[in-house]
PDB file of N, CA and C in Angstrom:
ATOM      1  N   UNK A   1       0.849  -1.179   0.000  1.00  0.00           N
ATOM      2  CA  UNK A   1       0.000   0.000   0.000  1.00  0.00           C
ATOM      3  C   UNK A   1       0.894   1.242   0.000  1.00  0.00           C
ATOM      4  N   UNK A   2       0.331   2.133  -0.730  1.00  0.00           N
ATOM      5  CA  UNK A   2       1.143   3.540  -1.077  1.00  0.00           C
ATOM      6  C   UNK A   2       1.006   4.511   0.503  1.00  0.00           C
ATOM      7  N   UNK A   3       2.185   5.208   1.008  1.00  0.00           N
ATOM      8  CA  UNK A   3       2.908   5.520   1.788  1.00  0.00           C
ATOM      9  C   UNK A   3       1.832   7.254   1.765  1.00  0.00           C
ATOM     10  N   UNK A   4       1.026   7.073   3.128  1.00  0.00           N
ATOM     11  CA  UNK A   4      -0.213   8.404   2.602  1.00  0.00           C
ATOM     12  C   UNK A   4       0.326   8.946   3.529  1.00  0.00           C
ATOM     13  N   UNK A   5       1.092   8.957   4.626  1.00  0.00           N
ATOM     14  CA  UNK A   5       1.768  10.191   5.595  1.00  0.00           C
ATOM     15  C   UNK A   5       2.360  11.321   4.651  1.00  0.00           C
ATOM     16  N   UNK A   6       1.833  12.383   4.696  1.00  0.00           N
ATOM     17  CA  UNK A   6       2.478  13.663   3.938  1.00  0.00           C
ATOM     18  C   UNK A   6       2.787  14.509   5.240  1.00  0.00           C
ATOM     19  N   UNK A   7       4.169  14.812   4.605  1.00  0.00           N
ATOM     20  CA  UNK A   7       4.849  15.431   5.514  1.00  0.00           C
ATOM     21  C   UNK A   7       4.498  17.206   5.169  1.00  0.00           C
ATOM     22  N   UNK A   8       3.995  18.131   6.433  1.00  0.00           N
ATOM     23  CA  UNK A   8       4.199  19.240   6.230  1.00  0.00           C
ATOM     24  C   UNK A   8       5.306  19.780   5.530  1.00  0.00           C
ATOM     25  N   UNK A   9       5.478  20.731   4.673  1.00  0.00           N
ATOM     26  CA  UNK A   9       6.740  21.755   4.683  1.00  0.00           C
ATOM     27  C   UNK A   9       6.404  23.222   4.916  1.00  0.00           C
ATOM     28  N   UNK A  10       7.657  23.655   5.030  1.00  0.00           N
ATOM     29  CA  UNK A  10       7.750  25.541   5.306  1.00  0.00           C
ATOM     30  C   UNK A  10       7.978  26.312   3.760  1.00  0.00           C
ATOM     31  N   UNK A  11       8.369  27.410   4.133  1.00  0.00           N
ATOM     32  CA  UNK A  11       8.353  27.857   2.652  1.00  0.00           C
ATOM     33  C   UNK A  11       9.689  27.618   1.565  1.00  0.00           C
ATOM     34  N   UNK A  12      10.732  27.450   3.028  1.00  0.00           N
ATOM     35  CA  UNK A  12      11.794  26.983   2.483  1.00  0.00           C
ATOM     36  C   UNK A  12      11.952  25.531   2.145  1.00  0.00           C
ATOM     37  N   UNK A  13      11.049  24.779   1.829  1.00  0.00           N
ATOM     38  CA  UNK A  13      11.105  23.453   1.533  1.00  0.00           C
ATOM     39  C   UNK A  13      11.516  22.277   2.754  1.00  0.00           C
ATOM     40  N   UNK A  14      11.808  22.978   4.039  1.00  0.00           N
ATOM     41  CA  UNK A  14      12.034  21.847   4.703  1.00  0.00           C
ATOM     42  C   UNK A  14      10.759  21.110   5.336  1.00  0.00           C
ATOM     43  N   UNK A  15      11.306  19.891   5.657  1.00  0.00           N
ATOM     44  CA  UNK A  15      10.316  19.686   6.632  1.00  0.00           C
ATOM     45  C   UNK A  15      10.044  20.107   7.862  1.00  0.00           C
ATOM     46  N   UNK A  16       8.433  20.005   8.116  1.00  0.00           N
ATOM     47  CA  UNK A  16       8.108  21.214   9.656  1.00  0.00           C
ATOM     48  C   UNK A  16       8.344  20.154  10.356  1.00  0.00           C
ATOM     49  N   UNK A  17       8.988  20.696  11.723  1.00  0.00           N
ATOM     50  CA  UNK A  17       9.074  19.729  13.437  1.00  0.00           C
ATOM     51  C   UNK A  17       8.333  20.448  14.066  1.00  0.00           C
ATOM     52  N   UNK A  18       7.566  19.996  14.699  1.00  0.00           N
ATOM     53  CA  UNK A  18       6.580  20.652  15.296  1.00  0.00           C
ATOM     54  C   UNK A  18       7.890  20.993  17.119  1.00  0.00           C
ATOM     55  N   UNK A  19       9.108  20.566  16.937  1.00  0.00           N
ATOM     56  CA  UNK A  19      10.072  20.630  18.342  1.00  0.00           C
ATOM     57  C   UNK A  19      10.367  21.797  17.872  1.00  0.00           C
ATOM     58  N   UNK A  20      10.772  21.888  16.884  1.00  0.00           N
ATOM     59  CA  UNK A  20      11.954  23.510  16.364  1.00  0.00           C
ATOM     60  C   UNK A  20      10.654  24.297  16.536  1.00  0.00           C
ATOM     61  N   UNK A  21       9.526  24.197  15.968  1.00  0.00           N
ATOM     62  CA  UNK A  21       8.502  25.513  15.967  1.00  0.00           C
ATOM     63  C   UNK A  21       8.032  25.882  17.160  1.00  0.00           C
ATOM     64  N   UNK A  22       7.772  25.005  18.449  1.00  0.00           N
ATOM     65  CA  UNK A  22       7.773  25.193  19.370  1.00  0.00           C
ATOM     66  C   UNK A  22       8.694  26.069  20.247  1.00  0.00           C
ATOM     67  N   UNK A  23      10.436  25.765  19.789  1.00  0.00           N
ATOM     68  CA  UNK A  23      11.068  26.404  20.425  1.00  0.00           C
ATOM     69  C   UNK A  23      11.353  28.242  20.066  1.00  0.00           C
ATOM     70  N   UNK A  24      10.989  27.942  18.180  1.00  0.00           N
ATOM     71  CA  UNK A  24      10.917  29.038  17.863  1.00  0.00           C
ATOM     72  C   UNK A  24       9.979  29.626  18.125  1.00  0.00           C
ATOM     73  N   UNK A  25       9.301  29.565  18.789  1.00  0.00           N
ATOM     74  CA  UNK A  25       7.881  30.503  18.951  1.00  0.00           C
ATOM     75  C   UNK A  25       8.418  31.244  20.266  1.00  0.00           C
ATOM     76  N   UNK A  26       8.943  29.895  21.215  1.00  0.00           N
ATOM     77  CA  UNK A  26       9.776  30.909  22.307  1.00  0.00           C
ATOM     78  C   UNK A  26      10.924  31.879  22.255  1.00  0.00           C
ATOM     79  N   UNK A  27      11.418  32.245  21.107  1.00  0.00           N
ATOM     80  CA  UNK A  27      12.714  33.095  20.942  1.00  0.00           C
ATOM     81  C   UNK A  27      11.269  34.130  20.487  1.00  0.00           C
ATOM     82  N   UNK A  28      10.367  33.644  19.687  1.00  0.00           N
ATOM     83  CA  UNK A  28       9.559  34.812  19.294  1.00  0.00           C
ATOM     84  C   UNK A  28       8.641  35.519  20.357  1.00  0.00           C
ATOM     85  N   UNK A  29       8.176  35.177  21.226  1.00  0.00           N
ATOM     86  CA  UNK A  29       7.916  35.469  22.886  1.00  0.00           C
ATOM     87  C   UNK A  29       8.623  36.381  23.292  1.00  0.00           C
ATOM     88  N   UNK A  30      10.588  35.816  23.489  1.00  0.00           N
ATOM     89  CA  UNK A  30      11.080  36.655  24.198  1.00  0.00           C
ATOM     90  C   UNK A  30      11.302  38.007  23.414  1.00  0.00           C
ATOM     91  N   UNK A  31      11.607  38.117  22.070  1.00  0.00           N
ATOM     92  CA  UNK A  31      12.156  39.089  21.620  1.00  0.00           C
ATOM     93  C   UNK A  31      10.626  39.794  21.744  1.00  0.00           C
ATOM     94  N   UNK A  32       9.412  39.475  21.768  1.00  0.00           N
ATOM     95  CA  UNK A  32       8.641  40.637  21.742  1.00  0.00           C
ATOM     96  C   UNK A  32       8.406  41.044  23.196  1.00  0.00           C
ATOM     97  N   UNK A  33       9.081  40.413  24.236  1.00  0.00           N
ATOM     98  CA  UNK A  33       8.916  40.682  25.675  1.00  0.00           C
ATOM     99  C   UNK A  33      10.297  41.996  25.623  1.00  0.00           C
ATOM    100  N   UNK A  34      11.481  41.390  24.458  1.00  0.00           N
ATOM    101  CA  UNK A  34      12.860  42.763  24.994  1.00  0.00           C
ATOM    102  C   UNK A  34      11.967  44.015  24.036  1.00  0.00           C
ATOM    103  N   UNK A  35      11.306  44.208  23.168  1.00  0.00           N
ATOM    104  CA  UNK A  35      11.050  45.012  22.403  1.00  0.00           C
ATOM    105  C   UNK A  35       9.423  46.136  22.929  1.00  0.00           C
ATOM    106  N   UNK A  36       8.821  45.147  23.964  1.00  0.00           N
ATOM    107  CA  UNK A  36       7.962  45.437  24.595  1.00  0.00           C
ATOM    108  C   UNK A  36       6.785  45.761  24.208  1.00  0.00           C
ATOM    109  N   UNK A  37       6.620  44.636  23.291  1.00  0.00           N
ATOM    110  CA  UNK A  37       5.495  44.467  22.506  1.00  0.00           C
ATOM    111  C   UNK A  37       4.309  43.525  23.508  1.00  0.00           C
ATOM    112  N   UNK A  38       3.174  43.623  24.434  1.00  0.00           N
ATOM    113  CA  UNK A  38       2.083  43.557  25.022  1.00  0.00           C
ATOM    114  C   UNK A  38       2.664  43.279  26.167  1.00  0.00           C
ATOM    115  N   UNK A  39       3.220  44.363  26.691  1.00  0.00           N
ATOM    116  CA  UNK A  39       3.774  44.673  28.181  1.00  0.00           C
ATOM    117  C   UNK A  39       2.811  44.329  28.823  1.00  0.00           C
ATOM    118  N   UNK A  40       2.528  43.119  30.584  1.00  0.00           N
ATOM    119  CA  UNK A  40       1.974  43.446  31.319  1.00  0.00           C
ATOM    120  C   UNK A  40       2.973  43.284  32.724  1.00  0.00           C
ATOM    121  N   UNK A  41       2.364  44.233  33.515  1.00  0.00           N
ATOM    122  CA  UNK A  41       3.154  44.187  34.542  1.00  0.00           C
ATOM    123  C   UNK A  41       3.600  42.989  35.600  1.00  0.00           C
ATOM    124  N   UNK A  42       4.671  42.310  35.500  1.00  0.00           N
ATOM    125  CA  UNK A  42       4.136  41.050  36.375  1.00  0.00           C
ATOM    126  C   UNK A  42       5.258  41.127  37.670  1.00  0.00           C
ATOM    127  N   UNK A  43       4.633  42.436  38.488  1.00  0.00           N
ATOM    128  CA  UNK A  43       5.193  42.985  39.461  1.00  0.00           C
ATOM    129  C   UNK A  43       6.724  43.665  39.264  1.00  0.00           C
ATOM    130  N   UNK A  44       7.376  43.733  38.512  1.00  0.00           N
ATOM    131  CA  UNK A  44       7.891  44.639  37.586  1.00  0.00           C
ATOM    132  C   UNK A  44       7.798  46.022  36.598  1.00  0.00           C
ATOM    133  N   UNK A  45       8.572  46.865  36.843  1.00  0.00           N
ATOM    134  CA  UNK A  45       8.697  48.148  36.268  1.00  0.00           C
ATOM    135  C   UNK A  45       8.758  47.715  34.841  1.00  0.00           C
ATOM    136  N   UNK A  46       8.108  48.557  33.705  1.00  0.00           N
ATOM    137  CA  UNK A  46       8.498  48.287  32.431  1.00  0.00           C
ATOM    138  C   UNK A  46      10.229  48.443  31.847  1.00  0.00           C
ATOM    139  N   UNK A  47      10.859  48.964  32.349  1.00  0.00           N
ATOM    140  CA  UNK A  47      12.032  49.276  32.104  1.00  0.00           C
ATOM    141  C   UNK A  47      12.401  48.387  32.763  1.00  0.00           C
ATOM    142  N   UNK A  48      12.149  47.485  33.864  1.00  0.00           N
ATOM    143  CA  UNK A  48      12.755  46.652  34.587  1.00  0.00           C
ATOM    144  C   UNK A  48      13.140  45.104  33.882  1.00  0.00           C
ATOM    145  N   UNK A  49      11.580  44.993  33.332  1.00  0.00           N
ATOM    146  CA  UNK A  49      11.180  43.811  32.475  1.00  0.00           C
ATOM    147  C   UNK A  49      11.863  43.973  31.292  1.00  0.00           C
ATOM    148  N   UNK A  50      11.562  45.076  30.786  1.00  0.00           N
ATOM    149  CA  UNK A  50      12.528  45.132  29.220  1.00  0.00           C
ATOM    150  C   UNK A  50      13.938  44.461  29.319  1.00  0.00           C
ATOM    151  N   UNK A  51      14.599  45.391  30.241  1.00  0.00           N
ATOM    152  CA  UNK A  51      15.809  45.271  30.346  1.00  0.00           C
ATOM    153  C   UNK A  51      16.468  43.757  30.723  1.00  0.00           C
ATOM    154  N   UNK A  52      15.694  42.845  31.355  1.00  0.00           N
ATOM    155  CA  UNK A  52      15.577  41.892  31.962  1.00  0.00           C
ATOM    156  C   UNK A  52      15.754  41.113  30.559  1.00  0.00           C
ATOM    157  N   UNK A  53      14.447  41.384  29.827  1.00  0.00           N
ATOM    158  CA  UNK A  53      14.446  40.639  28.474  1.00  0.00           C
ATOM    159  C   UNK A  53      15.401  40.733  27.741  1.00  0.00           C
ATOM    160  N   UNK A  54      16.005  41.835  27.819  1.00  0.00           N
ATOM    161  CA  UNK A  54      16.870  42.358  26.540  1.00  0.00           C
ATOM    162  C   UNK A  54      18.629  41.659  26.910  1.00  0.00           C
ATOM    163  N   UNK A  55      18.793  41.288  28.391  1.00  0.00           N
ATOM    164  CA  UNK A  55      19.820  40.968  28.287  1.00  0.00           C
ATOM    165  C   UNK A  55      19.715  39.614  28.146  1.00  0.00           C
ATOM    166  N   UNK A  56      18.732  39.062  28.515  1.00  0.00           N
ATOM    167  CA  UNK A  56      18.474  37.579  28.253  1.00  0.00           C
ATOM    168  C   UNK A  56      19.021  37.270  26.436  1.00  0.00           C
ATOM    169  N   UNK A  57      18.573  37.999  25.654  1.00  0.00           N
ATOM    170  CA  UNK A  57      18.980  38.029  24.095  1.00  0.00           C
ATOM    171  C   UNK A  57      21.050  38.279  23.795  1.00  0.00           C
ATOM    172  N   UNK A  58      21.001  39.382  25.297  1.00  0.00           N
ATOM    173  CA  UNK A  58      22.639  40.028  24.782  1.00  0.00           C
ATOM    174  C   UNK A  58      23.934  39.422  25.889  1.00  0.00           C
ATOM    175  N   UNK A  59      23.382  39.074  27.257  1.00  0.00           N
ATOM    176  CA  UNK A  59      24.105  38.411  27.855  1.00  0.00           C
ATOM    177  C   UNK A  59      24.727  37.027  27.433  1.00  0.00           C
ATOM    178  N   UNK A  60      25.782  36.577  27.772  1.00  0.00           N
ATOM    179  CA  UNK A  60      25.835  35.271  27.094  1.00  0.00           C
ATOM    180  C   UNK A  60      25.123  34.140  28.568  1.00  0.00           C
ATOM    181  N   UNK A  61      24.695  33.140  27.691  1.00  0.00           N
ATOM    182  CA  UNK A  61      23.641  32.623  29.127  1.00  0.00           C
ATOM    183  C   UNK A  61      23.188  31.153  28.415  1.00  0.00           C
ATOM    184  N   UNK A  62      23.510  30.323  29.228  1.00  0.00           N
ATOM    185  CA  UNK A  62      23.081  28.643  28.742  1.00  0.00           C
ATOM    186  C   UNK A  62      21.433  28.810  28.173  1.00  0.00           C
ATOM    187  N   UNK A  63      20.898  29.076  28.952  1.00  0.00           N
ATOM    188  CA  UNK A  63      19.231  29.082  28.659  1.00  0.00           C
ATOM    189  C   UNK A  63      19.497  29.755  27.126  1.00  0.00           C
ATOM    190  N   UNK A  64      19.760  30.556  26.768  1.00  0.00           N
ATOM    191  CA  UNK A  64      19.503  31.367  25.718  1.00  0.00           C
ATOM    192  C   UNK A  64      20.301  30.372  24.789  1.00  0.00           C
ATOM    193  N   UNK A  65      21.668  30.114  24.607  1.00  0.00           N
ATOM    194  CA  UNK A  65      22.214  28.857  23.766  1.00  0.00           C
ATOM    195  C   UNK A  65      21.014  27.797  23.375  1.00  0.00           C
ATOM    196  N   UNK A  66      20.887  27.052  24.687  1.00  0.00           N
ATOM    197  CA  UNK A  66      19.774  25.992  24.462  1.00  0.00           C
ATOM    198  C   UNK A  66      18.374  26.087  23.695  1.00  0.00           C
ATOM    199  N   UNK A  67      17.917  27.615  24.061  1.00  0.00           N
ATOM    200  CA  UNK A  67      16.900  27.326  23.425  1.00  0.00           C
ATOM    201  C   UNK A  67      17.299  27.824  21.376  1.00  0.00           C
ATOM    202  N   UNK A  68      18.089  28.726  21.331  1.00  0.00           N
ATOM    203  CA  UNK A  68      18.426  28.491  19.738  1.00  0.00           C
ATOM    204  C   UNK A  68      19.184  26.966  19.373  1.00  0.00           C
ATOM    205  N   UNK A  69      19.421  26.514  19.814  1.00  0.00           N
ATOM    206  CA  UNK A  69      19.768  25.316  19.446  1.00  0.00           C
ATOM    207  C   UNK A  69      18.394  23.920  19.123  1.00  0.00           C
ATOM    208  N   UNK A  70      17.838  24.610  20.153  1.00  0.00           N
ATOM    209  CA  UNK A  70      16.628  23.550  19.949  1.00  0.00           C
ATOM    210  C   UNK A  70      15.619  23.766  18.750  1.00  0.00           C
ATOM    211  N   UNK A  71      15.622  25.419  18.628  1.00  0.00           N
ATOM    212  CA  UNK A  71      14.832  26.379  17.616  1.00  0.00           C
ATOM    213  C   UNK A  71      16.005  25.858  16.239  1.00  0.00           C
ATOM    214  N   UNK A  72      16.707  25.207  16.280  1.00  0.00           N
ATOM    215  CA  UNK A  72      17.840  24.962  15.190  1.00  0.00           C
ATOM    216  C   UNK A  72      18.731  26.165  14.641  1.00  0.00           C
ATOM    217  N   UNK A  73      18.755  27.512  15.148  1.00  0.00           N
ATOM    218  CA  UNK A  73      19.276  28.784  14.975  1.00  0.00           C
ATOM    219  C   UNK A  73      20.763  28.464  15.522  1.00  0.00           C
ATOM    220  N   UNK A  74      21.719  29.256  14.956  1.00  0.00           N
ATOM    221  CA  UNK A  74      23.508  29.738  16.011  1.00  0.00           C
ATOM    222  C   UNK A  74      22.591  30.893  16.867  1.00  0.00           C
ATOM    223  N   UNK A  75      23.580  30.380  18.513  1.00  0.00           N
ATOM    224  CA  UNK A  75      22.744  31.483  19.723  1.00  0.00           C
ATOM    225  C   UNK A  75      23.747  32.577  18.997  1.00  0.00           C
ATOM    226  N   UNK A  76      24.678  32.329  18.045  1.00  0.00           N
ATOM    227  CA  UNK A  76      25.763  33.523  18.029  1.00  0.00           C
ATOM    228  C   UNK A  76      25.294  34.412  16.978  1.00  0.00           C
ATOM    229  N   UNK A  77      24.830  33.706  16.210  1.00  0.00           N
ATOM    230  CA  UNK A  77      24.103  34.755  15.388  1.00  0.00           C
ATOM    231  C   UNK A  77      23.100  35.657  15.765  1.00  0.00           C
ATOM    232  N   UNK A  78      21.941  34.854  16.376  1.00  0.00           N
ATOM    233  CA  UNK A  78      20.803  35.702  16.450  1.00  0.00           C
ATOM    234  C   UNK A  78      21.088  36.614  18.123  1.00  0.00           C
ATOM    235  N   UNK A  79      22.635  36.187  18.513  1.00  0.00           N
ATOM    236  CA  UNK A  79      22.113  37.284  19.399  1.00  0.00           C
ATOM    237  C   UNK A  79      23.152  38.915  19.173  1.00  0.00           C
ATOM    238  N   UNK A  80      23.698  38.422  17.855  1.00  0.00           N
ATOM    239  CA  UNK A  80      24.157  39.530  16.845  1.00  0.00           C
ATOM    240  C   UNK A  80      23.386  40.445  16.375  1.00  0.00           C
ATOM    241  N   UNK A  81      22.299  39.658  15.538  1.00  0.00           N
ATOM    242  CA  UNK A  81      21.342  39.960  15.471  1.00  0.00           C
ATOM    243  C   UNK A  81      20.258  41.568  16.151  1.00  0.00           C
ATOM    244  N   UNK A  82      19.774  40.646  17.596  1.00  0.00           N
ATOM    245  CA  UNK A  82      19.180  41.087  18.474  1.00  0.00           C
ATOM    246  C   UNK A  82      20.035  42.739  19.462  1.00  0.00           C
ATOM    247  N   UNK A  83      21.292  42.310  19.578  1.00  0.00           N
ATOM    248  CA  UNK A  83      22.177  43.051  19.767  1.00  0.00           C
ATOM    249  C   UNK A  83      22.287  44.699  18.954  1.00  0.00           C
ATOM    250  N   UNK A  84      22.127  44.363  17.520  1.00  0.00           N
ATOM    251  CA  UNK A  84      22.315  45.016  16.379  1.00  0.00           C
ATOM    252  C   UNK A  84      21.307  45.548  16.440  1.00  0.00           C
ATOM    253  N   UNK A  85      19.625  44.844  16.420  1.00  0.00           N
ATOM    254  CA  UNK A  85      18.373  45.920  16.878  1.00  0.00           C
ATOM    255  C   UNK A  85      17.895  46.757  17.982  1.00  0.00           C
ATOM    256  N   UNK A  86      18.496  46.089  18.947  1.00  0.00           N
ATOM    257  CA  UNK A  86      18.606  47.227  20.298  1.00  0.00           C
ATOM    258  C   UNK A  86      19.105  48.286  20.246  1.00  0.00           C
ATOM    259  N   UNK A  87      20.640  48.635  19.466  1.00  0.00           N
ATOM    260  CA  UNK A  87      20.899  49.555  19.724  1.00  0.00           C
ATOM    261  C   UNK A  87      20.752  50.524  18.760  1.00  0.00           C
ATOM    262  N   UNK A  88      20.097  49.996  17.428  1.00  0.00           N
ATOM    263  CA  UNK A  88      19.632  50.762  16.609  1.00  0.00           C
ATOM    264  C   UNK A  88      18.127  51.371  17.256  1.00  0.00           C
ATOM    265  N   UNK A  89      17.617  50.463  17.320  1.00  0.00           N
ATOM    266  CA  UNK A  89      16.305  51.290  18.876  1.00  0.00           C
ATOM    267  C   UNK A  89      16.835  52.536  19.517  1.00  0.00           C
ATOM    268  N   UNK A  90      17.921  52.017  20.248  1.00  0.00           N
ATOM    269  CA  UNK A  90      18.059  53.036  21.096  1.00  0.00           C
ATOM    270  C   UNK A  90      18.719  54.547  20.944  1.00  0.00           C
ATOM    271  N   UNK A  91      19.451  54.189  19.438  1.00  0.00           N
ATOM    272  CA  UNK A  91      19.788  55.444  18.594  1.00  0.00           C
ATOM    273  C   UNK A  91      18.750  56.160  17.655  1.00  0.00           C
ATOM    274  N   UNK A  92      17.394  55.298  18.064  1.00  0.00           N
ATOM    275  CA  UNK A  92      15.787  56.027  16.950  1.00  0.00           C
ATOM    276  C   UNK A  92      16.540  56.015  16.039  1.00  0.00           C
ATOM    277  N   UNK A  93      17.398  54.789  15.405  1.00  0.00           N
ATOM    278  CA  UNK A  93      17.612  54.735  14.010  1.00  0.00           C
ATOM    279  C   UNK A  93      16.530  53.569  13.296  1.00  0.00           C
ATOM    280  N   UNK A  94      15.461  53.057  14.573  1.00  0.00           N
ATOM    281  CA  UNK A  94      14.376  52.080  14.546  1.00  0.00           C
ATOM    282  C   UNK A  94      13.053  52.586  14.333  1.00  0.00           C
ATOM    283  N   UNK A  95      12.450  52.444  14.039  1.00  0.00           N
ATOM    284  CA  UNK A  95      10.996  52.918  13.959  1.00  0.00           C
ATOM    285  C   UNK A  95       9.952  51.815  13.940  1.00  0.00           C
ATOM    286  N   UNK A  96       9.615  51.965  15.279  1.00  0.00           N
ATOM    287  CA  UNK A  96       8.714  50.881  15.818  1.00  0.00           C
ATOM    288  C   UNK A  96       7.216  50.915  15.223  1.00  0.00           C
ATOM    289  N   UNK A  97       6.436  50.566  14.637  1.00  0.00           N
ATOM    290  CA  UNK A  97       5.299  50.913  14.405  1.00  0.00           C
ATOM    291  C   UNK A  97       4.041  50.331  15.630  1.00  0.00           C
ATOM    292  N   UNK A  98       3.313  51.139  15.202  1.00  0.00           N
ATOM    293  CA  UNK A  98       2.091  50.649  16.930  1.00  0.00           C
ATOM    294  C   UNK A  98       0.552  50.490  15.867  1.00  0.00           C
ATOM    295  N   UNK A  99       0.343  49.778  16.348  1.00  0.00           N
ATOM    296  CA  UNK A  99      -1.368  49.407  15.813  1.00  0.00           C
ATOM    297  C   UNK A  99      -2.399  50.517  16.217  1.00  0.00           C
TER     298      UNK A  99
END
């Protein structure tokens, strides 16, 4: 009998893991927690939390390795990356848009 499991793909042709999308959804979490995209207070100052978030992306830190690794990303890249948009933020060489 012919083989009827069809495998999802992405746009780049790979196949989807539903492990990597999971983990990537959490890098996508945090970066909208450093960028402070649906701030709520969770007994924390907003500047407190940001900042909190933001080094989580720029500090070097096992948690943060692990989870790009699991997301299949280099932690070295994307926290080049992340690094590179902060401080363009913080020079308003960024332009955040708001709904």
């Amino acid at each position: 009998m012919e083989n009827l499991n069809l495998k999802a793909l992405n746009i780049a042709g790979e196949s989807k893991d539903p492990v990597k999308s999971l983990w990537r959804n959490v890098l996508i979490v945090a970066l909208e927690d450093a960028i402070g995209k649906g701030f709520k207070s969770y007994g924390m100052s907003y500047k407190n939390y940001n900042d909190s978030a933001r080094r989580w992306f720029t500090d070097p830190n096992a948690d943060f390795k692990a989870v790009c690794t699991f997301a299949g990303f280099d932690h070295e890249y994307v926290r080049m990356k992340a690094t590179n948009y902060f401080r363009k933020e913080q020079d308003g060489r960024v332009k955040r848009r708001t709904l």
